[in-house]
PDB file of N, CA and C in Angstrom:
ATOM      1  N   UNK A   1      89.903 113.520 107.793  1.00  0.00           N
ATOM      2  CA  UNK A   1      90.163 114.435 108.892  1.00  0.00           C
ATOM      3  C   UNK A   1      88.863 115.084 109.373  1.00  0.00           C
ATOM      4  N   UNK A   2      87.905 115.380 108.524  1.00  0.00           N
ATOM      5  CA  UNK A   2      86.829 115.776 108.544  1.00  0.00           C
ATOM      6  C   UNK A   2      86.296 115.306 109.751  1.00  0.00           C
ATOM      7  N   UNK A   3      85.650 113.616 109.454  1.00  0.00           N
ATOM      8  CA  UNK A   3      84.950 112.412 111.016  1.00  0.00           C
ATOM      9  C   UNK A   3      85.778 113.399 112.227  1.00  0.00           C
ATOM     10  N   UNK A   4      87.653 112.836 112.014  1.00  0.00           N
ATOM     11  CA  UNK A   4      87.987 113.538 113.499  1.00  0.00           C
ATOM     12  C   UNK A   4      87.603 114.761 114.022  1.00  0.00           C
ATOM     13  N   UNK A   5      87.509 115.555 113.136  1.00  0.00           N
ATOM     14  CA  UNK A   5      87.213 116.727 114.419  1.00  0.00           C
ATOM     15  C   UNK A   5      85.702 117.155 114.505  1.00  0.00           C
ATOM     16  N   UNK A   6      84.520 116.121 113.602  1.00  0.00           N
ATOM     17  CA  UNK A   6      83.488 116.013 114.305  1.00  0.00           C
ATOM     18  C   UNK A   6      83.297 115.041 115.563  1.00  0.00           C
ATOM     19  N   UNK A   7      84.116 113.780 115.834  1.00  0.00           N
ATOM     20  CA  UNK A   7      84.540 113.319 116.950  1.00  0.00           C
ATOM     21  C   UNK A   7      84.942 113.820 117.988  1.00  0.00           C
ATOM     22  N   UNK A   8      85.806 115.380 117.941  1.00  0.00           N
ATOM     23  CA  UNK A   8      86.575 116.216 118.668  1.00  0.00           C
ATOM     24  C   UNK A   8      85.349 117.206 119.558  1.00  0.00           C
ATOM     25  N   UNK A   9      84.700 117.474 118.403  1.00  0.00           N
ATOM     26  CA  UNK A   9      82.815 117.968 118.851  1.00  0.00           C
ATOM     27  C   UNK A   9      82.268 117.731 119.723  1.00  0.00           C
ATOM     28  N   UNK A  10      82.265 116.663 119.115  1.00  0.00           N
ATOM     29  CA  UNK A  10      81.211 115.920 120.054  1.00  0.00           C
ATOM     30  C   UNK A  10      81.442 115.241 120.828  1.00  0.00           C
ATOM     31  N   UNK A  11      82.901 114.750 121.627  1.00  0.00           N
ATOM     32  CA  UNK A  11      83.132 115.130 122.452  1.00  0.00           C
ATOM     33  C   UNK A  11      83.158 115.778 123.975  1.00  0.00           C
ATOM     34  N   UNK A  12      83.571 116.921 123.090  1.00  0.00           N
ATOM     35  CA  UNK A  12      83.580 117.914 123.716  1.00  0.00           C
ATOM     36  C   UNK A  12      82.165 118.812 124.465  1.00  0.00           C
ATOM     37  N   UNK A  13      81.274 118.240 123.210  1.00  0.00           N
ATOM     38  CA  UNK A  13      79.837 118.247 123.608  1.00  0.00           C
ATOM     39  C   UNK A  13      79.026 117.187 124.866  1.00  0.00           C
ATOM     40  N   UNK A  14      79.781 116.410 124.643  1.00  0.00           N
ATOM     41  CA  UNK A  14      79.692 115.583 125.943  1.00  0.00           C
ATOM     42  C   UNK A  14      79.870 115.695 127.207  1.00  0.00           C
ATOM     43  N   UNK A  15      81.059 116.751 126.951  1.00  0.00           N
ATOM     44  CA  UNK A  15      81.882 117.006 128.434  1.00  0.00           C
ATOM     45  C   UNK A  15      80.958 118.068 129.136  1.00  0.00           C
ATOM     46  N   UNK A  16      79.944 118.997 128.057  1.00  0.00           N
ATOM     47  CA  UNK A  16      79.807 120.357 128.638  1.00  0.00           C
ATOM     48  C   UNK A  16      78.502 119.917 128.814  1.00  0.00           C
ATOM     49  N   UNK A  17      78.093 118.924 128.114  1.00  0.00           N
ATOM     50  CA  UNK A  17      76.159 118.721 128.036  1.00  0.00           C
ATOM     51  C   UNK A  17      75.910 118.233 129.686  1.00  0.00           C
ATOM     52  N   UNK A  18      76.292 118.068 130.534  1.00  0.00           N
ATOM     53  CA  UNK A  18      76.153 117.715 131.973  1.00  0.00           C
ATOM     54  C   UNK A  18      75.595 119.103 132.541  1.00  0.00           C
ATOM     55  N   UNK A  19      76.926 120.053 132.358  1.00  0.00           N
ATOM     56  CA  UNK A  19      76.778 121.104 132.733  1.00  0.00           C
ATOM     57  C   UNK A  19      75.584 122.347 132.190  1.00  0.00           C
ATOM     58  N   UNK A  20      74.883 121.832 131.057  1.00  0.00           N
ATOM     59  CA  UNK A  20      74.275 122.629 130.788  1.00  0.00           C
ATOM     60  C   UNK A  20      72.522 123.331 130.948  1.00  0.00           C
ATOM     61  N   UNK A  21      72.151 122.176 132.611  1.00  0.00           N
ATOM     62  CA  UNK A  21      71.078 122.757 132.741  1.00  0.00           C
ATOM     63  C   UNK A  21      69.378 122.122 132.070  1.00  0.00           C
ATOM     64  N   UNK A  22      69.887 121.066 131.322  1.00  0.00           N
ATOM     65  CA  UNK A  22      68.732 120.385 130.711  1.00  0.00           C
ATOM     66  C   UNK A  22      67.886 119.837 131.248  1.00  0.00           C
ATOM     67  N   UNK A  23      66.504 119.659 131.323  1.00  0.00           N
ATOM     68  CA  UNK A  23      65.805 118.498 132.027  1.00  0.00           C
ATOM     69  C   UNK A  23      65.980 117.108 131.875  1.00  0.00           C
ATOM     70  N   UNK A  24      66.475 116.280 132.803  1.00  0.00           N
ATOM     71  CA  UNK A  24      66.237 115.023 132.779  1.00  0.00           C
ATOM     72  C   UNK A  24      66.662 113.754 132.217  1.00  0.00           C
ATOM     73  N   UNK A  25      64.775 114.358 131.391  1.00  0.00           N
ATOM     74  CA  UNK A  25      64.369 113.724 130.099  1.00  0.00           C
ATOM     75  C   UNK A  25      65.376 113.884 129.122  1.00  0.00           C
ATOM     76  N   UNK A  26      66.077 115.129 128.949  1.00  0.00           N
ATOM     77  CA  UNK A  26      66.148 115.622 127.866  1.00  0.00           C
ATOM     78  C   UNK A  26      67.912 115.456 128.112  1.00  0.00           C
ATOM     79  N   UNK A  27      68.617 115.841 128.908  1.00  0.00           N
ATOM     80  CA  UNK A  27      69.813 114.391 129.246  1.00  0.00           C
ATOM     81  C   UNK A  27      69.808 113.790 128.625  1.00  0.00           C
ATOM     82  N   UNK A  28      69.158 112.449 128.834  1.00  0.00           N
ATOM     83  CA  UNK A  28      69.661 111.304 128.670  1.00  0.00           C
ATOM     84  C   UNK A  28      69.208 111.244 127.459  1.00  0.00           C
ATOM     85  N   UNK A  29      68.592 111.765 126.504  1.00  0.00           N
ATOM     86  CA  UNK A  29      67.946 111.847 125.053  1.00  0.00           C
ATOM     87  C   UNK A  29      69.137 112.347 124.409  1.00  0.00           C
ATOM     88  N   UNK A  30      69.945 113.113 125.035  1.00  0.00           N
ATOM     89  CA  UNK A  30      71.007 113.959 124.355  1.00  0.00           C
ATOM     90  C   UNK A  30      72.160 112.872 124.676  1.00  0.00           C
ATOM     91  N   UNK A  31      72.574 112.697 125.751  1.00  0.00           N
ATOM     92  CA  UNK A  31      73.416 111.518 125.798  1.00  0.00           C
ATOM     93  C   UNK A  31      73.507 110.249 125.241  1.00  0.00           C
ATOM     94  N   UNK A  32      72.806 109.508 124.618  1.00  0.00           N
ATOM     95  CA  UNK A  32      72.277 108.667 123.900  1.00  0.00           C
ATOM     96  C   UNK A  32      72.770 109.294 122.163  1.00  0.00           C
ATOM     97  N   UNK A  33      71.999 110.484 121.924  1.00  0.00           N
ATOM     98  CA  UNK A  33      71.992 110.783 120.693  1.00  0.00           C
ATOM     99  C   UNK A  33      73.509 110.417 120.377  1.00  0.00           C
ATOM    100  N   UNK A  34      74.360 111.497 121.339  1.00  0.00           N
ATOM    101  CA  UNK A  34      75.824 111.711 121.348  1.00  0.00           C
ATOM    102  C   UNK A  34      76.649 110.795 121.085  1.00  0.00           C
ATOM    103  N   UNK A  35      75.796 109.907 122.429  1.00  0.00           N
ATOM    104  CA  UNK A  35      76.747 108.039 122.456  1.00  0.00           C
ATOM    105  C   UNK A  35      76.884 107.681 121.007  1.00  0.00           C
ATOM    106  N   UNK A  36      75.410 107.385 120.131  1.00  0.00           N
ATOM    107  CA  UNK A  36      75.225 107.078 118.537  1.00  0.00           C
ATOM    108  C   UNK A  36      75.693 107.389 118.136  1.00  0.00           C
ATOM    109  N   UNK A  37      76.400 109.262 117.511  1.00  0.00           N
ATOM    110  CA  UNK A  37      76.661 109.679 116.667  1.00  0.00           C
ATOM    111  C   UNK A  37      78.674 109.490 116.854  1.00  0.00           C
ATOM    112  N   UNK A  38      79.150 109.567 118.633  1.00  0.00           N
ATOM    113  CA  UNK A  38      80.453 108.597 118.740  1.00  0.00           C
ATOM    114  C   UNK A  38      80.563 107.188 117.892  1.00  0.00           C
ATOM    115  N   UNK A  39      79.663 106.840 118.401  1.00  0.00           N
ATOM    116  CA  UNK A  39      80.206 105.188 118.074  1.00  0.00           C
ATOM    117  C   UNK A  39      80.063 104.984 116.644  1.00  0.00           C
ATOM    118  N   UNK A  40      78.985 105.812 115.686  1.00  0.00           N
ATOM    119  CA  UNK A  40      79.091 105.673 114.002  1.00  0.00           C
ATOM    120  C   UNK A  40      80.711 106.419 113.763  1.00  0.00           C
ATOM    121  N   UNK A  41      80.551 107.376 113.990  1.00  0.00           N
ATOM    122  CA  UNK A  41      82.098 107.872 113.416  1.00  0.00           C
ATOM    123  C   UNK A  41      83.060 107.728 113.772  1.00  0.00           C
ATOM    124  N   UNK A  42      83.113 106.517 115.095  1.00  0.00           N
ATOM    125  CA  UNK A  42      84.757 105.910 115.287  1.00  0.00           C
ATOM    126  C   UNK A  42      84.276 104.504 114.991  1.00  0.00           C
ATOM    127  N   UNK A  43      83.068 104.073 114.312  1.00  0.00           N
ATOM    128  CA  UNK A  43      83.553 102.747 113.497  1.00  0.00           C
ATOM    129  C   UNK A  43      84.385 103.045 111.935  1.00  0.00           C
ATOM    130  N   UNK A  44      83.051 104.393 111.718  1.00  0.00           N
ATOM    131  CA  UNK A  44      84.094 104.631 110.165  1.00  0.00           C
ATOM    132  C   UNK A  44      85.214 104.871 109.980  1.00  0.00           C
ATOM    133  N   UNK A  45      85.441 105.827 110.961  1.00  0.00           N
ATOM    134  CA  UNK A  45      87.276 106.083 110.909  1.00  0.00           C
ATOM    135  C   UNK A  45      87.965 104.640 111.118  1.00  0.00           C
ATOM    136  N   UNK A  46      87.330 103.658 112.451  1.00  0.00           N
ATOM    137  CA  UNK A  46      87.936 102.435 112.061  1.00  0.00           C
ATOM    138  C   UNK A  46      88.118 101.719 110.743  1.00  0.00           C
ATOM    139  N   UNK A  47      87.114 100.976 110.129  1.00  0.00           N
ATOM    140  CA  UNK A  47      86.807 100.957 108.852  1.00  0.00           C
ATOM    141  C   UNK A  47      88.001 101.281 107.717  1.00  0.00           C
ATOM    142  N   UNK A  48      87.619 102.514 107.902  1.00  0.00           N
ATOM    143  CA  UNK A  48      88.674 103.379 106.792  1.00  0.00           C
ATOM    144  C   UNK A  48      89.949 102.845 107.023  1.00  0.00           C
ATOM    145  N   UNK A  49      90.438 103.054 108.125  1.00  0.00           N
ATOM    146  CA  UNK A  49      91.958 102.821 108.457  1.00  0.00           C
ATOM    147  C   UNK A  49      92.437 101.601 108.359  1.00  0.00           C
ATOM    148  N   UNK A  50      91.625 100.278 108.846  1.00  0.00           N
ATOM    149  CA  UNK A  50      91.260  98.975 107.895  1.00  0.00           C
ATOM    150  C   UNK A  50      91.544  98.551 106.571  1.00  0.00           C
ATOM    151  N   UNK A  51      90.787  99.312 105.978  1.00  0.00           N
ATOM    152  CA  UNK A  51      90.304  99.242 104.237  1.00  0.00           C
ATOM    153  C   UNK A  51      92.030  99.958 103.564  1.00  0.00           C
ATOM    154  N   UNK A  52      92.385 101.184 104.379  1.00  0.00           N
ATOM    155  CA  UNK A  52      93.842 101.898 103.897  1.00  0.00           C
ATOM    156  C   UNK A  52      94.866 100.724 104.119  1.00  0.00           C
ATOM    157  N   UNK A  53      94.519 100.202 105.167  1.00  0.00           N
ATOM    158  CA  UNK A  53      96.113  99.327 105.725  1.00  0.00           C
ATOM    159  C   UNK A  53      96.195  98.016 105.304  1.00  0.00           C
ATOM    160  N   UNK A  54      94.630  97.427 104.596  1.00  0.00           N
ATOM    161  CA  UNK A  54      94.752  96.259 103.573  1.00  0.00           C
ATOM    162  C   UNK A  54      95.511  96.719 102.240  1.00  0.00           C
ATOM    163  N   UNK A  55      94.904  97.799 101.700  1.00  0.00           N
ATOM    164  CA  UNK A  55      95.341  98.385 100.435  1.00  0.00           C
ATOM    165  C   UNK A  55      97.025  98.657 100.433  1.00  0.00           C
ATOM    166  N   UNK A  56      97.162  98.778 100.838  1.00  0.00           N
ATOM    167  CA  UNK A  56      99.122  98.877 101.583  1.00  0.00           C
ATOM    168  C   UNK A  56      99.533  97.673 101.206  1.00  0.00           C
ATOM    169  N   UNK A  57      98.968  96.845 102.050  1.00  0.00           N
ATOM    170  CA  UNK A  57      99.872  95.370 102.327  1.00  0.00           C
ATOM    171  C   UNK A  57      99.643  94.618 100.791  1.00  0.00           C
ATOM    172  N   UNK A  58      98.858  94.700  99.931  1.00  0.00           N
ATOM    173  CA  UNK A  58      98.272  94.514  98.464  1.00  0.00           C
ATOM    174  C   UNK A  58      99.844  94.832  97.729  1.00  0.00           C
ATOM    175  N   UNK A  59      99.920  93.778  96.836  1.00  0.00           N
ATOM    176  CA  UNK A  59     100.955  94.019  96.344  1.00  0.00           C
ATOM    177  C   UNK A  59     100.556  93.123  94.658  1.00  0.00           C
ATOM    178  N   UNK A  60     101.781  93.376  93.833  1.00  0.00           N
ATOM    179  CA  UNK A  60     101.724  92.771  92.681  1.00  0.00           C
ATOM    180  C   UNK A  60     102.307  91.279  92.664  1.00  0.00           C
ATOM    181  N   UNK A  61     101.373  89.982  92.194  1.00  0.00           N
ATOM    182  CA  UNK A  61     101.860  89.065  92.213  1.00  0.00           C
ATOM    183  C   UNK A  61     102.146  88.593  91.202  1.00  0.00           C
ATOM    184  N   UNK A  62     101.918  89.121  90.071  1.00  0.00           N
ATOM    185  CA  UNK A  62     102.251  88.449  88.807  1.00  0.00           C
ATOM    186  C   UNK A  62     103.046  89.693  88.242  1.00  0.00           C
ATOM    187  N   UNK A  63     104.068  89.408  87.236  1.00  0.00           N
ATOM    188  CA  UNK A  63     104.967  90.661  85.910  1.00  0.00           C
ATOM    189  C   UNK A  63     104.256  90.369  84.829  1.00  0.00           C
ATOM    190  N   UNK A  64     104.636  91.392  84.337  1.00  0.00           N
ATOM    191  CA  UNK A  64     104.578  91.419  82.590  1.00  0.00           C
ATOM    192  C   UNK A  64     105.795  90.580  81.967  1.00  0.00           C
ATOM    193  N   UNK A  65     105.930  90.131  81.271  1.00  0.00           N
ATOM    194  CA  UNK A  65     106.923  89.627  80.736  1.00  0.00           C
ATOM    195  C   UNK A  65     107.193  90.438  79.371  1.00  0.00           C
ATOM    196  N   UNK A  66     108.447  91.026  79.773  1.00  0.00           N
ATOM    197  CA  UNK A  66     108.533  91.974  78.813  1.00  0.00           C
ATOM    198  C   UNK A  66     109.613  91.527  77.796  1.00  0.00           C
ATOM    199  N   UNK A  67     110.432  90.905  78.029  1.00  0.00           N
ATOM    200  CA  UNK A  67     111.264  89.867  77.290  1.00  0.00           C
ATOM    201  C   UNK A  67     111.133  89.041  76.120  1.00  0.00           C
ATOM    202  N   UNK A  68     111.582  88.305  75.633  1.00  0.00           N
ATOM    203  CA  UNK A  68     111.484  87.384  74.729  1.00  0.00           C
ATOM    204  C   UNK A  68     110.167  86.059  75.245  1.00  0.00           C
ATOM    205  N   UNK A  69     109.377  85.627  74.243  1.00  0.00           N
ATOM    206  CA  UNK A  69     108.717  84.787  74.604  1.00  0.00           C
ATOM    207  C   UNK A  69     109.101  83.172  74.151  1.00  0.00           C
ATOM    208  N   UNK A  70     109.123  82.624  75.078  1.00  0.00           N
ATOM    209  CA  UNK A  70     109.515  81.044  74.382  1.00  0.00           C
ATOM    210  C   UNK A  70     108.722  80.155  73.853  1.00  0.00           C
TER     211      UNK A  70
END
């Protein structure tokens, strides 16, 4: 939950960084940064949710045989 609502951030930091008066240069340095630090933490959350929804479908294919042995 943590990633999401640094995703939610930054964001949101996205929406306001237009508005905030920066030079330029310093835009598109920030937009960029932003773009990077989006796209790492919605691969991991991808990833993760991946790695959870293999672990799910994982099941037991062999028993114990707890019975008599022949």
């Amino acid at each position: 939950m943590r990633k999401a609502r640094i995703l939610l951030i930054v964001g949101i930091w996205v929406t306001v960084l237009s508005y905030l008066g920066f030079p330029y240069a310093w835009k598109d340095v920030l937009f960029t940064l932003s773009g990077l630090v989006l796209v790492y933490f919605s691969y991991t959350i991808h990833k993760e949710s991946k790695d959870k929804e293999n672990r799910e479908k994982t099941f037991e294919n062999f028993k114990e045989n707890e019975g008599e042995n022949l």
